[in-house]
PDB file of N, CA and C in Angstrom:
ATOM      1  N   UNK A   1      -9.430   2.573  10.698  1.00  0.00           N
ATOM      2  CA  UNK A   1      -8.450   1.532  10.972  1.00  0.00           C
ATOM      3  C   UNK A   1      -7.235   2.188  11.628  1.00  0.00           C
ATOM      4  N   UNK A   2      -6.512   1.805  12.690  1.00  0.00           N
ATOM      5  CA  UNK A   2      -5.847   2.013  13.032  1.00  0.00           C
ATOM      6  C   UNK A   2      -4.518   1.669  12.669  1.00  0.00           C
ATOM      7  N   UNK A   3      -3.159   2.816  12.931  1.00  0.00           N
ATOM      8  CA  UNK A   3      -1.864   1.590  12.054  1.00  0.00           C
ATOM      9  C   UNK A   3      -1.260   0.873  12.668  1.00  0.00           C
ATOM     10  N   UNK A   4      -1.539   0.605  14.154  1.00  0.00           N
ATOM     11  CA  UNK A   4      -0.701  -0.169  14.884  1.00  0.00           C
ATOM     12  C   UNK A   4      -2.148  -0.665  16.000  1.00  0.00           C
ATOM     13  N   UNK A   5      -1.762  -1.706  16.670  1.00  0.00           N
ATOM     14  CA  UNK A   5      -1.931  -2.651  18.100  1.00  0.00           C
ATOM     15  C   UNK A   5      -1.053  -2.577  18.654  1.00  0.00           C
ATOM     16  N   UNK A   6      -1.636  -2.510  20.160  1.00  0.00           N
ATOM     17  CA  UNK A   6      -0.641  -1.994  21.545  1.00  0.00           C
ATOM     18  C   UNK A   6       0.476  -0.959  20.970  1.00  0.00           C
ATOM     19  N   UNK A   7       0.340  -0.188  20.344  1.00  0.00           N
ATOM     20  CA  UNK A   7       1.008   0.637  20.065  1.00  0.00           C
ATOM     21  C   UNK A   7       2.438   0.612  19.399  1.00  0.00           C
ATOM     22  N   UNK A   8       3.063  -0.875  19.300  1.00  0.00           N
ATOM     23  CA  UNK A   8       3.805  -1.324  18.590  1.00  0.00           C
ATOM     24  C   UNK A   8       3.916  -2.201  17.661  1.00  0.00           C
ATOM     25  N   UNK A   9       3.038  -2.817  17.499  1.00  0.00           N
ATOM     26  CA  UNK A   9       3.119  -3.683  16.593  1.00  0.00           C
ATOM     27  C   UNK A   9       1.726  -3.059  15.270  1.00  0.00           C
ATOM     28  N   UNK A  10       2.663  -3.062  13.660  1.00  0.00           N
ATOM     29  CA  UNK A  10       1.518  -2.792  12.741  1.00  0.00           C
ATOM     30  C   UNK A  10       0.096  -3.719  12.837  1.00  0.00           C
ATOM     31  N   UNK A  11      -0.564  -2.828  12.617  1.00  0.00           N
ATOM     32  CA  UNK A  11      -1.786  -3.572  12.690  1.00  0.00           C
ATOM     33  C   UNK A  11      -2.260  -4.849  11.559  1.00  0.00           C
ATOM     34  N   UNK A  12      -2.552  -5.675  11.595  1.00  0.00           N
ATOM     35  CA  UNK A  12      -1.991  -6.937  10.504  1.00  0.00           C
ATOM     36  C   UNK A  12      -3.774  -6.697   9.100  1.00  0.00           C
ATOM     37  N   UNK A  13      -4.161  -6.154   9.986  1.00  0.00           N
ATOM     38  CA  UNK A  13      -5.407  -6.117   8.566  1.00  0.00           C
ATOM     39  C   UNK A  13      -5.063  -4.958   7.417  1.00  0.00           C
ATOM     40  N   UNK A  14      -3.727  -4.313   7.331  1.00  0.00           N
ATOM     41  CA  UNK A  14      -3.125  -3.706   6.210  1.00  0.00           C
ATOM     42  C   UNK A  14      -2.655  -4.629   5.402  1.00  0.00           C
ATOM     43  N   UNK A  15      -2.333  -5.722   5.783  1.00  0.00           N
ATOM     44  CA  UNK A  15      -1.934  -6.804   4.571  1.00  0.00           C
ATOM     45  C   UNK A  15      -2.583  -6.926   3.399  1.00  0.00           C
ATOM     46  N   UNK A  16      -2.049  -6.743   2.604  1.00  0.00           N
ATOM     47  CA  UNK A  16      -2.593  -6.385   1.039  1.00  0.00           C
ATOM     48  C   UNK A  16      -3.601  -5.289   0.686  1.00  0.00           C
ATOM     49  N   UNK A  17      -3.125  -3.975   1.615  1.00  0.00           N
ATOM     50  CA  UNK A  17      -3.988  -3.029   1.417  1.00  0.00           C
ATOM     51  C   UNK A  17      -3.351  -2.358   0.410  1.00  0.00           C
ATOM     52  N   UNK A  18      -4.056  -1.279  -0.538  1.00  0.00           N
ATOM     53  CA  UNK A  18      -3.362  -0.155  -1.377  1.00  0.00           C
ATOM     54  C   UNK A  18      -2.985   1.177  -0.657  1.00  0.00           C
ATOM     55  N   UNK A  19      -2.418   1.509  -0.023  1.00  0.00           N
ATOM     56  CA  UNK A  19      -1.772   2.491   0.485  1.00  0.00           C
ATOM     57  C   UNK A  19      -0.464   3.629  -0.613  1.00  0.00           C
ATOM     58  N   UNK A  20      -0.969   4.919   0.613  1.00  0.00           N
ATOM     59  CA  UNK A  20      -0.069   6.431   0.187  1.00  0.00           C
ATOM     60  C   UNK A  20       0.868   6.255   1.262  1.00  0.00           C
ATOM     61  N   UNK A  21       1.809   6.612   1.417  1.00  0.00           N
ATOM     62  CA  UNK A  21       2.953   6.849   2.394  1.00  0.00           C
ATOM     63  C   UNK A  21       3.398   8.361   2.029  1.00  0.00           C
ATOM     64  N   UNK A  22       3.747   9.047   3.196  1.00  0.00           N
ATOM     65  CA  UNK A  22       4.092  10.637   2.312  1.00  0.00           C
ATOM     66  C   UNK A  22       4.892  11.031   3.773  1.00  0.00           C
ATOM     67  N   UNK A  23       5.419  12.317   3.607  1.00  0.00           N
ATOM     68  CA  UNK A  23       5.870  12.690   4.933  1.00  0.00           C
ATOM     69  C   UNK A  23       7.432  12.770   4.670  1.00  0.00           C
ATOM     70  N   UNK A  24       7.823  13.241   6.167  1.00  0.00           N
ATOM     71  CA  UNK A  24       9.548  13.117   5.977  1.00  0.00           C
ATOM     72  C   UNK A  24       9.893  11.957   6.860  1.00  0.00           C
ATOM     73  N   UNK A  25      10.703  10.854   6.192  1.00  0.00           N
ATOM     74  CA  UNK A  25      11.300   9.708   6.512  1.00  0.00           C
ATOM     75  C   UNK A  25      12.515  10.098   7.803  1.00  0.00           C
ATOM     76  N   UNK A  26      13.058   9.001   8.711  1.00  0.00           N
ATOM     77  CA  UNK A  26      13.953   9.081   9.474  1.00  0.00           C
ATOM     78  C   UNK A  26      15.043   9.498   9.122  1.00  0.00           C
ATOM     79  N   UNK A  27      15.563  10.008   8.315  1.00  0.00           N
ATOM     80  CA  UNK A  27      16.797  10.272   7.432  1.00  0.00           C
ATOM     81  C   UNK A  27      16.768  11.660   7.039  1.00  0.00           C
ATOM     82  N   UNK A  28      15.166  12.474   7.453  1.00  0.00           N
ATOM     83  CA  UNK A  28      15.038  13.461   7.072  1.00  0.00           C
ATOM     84  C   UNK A  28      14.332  13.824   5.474  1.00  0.00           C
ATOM     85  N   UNK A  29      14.835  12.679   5.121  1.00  0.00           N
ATOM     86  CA  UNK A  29      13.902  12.812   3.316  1.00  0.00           C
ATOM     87  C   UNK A  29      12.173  12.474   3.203  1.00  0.00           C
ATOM     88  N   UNK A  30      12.242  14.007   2.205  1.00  0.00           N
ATOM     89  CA  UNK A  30      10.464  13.735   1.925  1.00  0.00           C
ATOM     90  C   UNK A  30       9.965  13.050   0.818  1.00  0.00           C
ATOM     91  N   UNK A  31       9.138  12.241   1.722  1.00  0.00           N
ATOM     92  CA  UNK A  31       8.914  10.832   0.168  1.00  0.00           C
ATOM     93  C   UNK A  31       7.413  10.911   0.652  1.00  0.00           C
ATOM     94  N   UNK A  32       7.240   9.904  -0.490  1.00  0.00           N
ATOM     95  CA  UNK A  32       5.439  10.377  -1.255  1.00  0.00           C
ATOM     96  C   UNK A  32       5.107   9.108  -2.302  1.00  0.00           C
ATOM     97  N   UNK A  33       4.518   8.330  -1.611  1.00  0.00           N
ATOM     98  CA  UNK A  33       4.622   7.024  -2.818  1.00  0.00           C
ATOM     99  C   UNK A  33       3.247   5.891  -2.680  1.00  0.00           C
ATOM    100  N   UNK A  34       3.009   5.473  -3.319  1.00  0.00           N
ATOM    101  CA  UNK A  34       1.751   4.147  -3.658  1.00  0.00           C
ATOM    102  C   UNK A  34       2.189   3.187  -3.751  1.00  0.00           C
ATOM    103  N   UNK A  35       1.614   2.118  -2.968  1.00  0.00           N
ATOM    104  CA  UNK A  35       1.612   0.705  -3.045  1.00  0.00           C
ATOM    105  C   UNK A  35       1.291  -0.359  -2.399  1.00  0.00           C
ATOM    106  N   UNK A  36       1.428  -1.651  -2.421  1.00  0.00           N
ATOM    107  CA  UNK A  36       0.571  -2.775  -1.696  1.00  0.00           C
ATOM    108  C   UNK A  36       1.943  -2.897  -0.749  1.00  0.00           C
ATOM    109  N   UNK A  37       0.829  -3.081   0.227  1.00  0.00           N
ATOM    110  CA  UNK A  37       1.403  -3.705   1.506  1.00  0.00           C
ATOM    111  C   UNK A  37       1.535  -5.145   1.385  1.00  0.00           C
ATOM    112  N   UNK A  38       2.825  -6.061   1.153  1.00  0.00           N
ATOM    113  CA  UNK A  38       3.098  -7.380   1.146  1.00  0.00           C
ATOM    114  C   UNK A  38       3.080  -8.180   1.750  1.00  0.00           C
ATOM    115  N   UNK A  39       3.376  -7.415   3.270  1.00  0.00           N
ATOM    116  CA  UNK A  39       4.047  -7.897   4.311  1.00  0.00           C
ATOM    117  C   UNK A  39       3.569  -7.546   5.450  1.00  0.00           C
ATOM    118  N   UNK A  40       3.184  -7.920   6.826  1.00  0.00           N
ATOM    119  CA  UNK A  40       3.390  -6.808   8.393  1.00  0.00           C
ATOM    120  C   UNK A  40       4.046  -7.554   8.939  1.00  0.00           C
ATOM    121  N   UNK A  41       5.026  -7.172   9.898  1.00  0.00           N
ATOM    122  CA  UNK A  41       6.077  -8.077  10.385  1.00  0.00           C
ATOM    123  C   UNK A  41       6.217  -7.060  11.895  1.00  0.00           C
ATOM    124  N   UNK A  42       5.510  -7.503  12.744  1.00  0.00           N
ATOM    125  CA  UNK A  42       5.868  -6.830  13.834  1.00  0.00           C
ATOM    126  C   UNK A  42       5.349  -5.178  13.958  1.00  0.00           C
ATOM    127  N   UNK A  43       7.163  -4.681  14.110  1.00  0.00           N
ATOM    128  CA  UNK A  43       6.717  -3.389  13.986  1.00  0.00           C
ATOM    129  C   UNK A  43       7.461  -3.065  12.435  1.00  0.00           C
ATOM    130  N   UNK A  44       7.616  -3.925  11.673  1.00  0.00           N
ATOM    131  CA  UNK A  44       8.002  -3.434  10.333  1.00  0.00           C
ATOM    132  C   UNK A  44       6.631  -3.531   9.384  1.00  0.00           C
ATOM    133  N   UNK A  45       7.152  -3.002   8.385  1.00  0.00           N
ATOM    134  CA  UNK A  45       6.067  -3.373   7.040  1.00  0.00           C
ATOM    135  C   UNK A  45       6.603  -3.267   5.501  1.00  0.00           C
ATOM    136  N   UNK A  46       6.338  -4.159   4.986  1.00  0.00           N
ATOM    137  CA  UNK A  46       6.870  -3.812   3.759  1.00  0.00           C
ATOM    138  C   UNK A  46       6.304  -3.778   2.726  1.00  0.00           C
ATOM    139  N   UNK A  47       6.136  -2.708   1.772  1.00  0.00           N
ATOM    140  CA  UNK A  47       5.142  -2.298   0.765  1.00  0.00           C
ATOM    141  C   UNK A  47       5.960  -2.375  -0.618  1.00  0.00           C
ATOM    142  N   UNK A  48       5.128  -2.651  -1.773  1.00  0.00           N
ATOM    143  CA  UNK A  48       5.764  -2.598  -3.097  1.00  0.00           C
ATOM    144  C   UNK A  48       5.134  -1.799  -4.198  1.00  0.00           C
ATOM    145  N   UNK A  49       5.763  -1.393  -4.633  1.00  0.00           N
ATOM    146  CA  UNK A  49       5.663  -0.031  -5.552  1.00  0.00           C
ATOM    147  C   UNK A  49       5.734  -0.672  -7.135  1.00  0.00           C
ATOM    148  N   UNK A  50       5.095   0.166  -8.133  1.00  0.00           N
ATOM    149  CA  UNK A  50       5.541  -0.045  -9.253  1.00  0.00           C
ATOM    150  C   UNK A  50       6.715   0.530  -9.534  1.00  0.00           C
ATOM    151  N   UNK A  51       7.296   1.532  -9.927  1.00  0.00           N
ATOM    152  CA  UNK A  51       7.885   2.213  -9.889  1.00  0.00           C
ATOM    153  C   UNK A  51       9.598   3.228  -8.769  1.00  0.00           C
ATOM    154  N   UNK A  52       8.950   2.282  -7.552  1.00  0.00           N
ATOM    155  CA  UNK A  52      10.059   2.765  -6.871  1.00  0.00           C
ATOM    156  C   UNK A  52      10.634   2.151  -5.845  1.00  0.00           C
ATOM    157  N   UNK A  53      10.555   0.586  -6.486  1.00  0.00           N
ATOM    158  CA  UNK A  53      10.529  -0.913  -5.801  1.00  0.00           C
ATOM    159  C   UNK A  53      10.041  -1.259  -4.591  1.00  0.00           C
ATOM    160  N   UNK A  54      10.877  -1.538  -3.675  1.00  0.00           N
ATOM    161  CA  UNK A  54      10.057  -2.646  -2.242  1.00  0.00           C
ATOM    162  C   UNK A  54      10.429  -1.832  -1.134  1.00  0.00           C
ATOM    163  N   UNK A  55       9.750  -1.156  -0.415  1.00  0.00           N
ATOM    164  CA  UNK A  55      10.198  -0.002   1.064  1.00  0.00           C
ATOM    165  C   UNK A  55      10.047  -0.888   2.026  1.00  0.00           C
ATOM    166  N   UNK A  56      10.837  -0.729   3.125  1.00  0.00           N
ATOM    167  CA  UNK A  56      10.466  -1.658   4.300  1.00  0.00           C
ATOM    168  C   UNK A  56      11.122  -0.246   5.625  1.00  0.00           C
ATOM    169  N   UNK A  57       9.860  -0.159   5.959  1.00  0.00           N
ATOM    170  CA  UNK A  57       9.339   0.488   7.058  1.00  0.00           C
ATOM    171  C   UNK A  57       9.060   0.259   8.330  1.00  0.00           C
ATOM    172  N   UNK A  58      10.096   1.215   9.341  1.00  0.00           N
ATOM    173  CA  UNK A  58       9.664   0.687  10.704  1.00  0.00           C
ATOM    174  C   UNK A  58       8.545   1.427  11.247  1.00  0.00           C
ATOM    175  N   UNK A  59       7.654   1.296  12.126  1.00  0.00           N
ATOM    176  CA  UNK A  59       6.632   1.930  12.570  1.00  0.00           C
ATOM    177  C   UNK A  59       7.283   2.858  13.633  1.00  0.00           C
ATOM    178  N   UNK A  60       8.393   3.506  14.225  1.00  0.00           N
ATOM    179  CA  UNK A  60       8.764   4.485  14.607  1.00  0.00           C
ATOM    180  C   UNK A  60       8.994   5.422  13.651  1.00  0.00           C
ATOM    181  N   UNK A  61       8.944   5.367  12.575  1.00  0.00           N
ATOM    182  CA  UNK A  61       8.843   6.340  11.547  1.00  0.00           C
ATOM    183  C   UNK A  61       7.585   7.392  11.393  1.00  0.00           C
ATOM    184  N   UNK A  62       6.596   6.384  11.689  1.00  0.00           N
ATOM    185  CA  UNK A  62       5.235   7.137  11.561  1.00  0.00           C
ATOM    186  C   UNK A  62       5.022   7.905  12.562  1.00  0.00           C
ATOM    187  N   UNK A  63       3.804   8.819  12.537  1.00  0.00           N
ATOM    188  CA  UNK A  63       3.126  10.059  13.401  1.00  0.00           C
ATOM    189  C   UNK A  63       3.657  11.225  13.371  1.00  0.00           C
ATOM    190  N   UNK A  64       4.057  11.881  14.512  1.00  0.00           N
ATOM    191  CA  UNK A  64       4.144  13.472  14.385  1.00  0.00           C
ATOM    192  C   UNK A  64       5.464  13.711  14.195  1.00  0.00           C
ATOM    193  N   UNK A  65       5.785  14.515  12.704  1.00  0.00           N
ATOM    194  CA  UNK A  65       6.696  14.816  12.274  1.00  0.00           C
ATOM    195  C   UNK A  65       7.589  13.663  11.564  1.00  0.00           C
ATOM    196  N   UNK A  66       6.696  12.469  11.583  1.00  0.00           N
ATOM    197  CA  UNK A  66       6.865  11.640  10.467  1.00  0.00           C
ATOM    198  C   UNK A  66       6.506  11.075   8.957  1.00  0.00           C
ATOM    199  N   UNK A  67       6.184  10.233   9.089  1.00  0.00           N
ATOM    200  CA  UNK A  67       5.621   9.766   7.695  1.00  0.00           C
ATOM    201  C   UNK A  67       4.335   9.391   8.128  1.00  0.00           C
ATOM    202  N   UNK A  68       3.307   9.698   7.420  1.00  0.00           N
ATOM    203  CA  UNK A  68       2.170   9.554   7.313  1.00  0.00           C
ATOM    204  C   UNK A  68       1.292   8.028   6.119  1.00  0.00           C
ATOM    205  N   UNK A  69       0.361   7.450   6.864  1.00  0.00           N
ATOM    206  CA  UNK A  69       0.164   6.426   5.645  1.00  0.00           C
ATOM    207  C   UNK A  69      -1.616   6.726   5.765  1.00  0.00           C
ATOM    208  N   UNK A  70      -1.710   6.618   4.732  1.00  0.00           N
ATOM    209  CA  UNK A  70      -3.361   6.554   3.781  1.00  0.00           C
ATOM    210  C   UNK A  70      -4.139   5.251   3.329  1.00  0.00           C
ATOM    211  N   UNK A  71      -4.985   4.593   3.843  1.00  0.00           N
ATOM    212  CA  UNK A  71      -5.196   3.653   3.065  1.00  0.00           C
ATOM    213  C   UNK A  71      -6.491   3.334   2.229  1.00  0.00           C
ATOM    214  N   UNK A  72      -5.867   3.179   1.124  1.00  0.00           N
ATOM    215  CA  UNK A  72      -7.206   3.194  -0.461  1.00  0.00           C
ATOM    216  C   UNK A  72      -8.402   2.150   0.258  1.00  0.00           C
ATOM    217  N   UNK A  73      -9.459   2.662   0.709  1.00  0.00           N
ATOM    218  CA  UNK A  73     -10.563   1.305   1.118  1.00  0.00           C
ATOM    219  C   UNK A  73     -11.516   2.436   1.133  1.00  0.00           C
ATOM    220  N   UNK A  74     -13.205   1.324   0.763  1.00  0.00           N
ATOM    221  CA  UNK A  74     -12.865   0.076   0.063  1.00  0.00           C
ATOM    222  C   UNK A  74     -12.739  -0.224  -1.186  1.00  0.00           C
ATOM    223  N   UNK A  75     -11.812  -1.200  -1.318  1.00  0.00           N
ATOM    224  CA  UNK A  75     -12.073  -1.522  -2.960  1.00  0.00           C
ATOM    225  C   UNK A  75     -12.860  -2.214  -3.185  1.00  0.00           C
ATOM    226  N   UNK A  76     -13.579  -2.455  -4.905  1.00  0.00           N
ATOM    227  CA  UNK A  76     -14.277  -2.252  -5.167  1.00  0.00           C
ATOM    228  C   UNK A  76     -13.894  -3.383  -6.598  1.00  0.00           C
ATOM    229  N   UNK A  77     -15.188  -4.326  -7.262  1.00  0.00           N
ATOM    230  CA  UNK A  77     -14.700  -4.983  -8.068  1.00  0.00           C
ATOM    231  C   UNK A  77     -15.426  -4.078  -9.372  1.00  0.00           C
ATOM    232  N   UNK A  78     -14.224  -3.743 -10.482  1.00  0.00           N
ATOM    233  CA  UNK A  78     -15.121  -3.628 -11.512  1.00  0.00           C
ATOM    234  C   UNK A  78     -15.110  -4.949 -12.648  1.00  0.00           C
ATOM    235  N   UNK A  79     -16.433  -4.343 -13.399  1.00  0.00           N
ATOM    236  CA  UNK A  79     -16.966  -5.898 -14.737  1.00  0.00           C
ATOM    237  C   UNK A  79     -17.448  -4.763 -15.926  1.00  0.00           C
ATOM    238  N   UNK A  80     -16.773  -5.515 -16.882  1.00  0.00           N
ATOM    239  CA  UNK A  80     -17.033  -4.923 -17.957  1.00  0.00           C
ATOM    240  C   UNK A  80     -18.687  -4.555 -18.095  1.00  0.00           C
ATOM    241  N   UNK A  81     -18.969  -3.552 -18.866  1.00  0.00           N
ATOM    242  CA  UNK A  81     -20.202  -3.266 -19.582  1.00  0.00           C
ATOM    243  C   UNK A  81     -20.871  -4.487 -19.854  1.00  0.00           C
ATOM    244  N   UNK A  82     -22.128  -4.760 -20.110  1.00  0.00           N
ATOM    245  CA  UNK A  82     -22.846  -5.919 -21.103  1.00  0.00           C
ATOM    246  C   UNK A  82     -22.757  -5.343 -22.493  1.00  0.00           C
ATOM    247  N   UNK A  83     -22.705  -3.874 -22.978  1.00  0.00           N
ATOM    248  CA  UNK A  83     -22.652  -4.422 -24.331  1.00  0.00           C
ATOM    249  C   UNK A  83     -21.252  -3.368 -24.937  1.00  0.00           C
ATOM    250  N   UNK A  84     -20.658  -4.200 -23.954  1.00  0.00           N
ATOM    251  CA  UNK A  84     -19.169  -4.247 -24.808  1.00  0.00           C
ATOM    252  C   UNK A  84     -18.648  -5.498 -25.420  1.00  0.00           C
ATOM    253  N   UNK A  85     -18.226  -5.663 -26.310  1.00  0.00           N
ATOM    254  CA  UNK A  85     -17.450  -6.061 -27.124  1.00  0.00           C
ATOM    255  C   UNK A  85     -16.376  -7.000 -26.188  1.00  0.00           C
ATOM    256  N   UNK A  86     -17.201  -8.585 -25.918  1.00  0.00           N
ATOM    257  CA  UNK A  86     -16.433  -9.475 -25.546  1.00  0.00           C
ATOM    258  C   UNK A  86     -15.968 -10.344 -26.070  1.00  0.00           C
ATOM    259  N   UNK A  87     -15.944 -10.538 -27.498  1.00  0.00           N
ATOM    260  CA  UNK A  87     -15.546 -11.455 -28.107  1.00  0.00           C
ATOM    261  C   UNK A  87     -14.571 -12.291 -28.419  1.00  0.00           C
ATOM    262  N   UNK A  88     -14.106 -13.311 -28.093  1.00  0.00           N
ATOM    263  CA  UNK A  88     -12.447 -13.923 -27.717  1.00  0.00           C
ATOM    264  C   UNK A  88     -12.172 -14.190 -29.526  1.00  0.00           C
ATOM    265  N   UNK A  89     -11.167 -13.559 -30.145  1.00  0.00           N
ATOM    266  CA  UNK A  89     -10.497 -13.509 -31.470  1.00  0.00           C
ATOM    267  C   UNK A  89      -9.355 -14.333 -31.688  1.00  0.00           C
ATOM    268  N   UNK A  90      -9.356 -15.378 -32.115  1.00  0.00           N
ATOM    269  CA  UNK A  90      -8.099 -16.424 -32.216  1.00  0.00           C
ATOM    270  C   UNK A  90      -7.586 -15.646 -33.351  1.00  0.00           C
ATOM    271  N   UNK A  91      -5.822 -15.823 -32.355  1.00  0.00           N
ATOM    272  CA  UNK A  91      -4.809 -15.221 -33.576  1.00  0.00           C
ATOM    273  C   UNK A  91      -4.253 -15.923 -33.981  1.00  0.00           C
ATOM    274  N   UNK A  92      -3.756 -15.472 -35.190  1.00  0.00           N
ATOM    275  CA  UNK A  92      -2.503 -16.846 -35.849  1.00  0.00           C
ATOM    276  C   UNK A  92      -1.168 -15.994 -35.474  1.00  0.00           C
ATOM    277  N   UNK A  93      -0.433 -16.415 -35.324  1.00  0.00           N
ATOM    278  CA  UNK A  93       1.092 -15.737 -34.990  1.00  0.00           C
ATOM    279  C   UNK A  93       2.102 -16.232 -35.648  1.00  0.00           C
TER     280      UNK A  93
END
């Protein structure tokens, strides 16, 4: 997959992908982080993190001597075992 069309604009089938972002940012800082892509907006994107809230990213950031992105595919559905222990337990509270 590629991260962009015509070379500027993000490529829109990252929308709700699980992605790595890593690299040194426009500011010079090296960041390194996981999360869903929410958003593609042009040449922006904006991804959300557990942990290190909502990034919004321009795509001149990326490539050589930038930030680099990874993306988790494919996913994959998991289902419990058959003989696990499904039993729904009504609580009293």
């Amino acid at each position: 997959m590629n991260i962009a069309v015509k070379r500027w604009v993000f490529n829109s089938e990252l929308h709700h992908q699980f992605v790595r972002v890593y690299g040194i940012d426009s500011e010079g800082d090296q960041i390194d982080f996981k999360g869903e892509v929410i958003e593609v907006i042009a040449e922006r994107i904006v991804i959300l993190t557990s942990d290190k809230g909502k990034w919004v990213l321009g795509l001149y950031e990326f490539g050589e001597n930038g930030l680099n992105i990874e993306v988790f595919s494919p996913s994959y559905k998991c289902q419990m075992p058959e003989e696990a222990d499904q039993t729904i337990v009504d609580c009293e509270c």
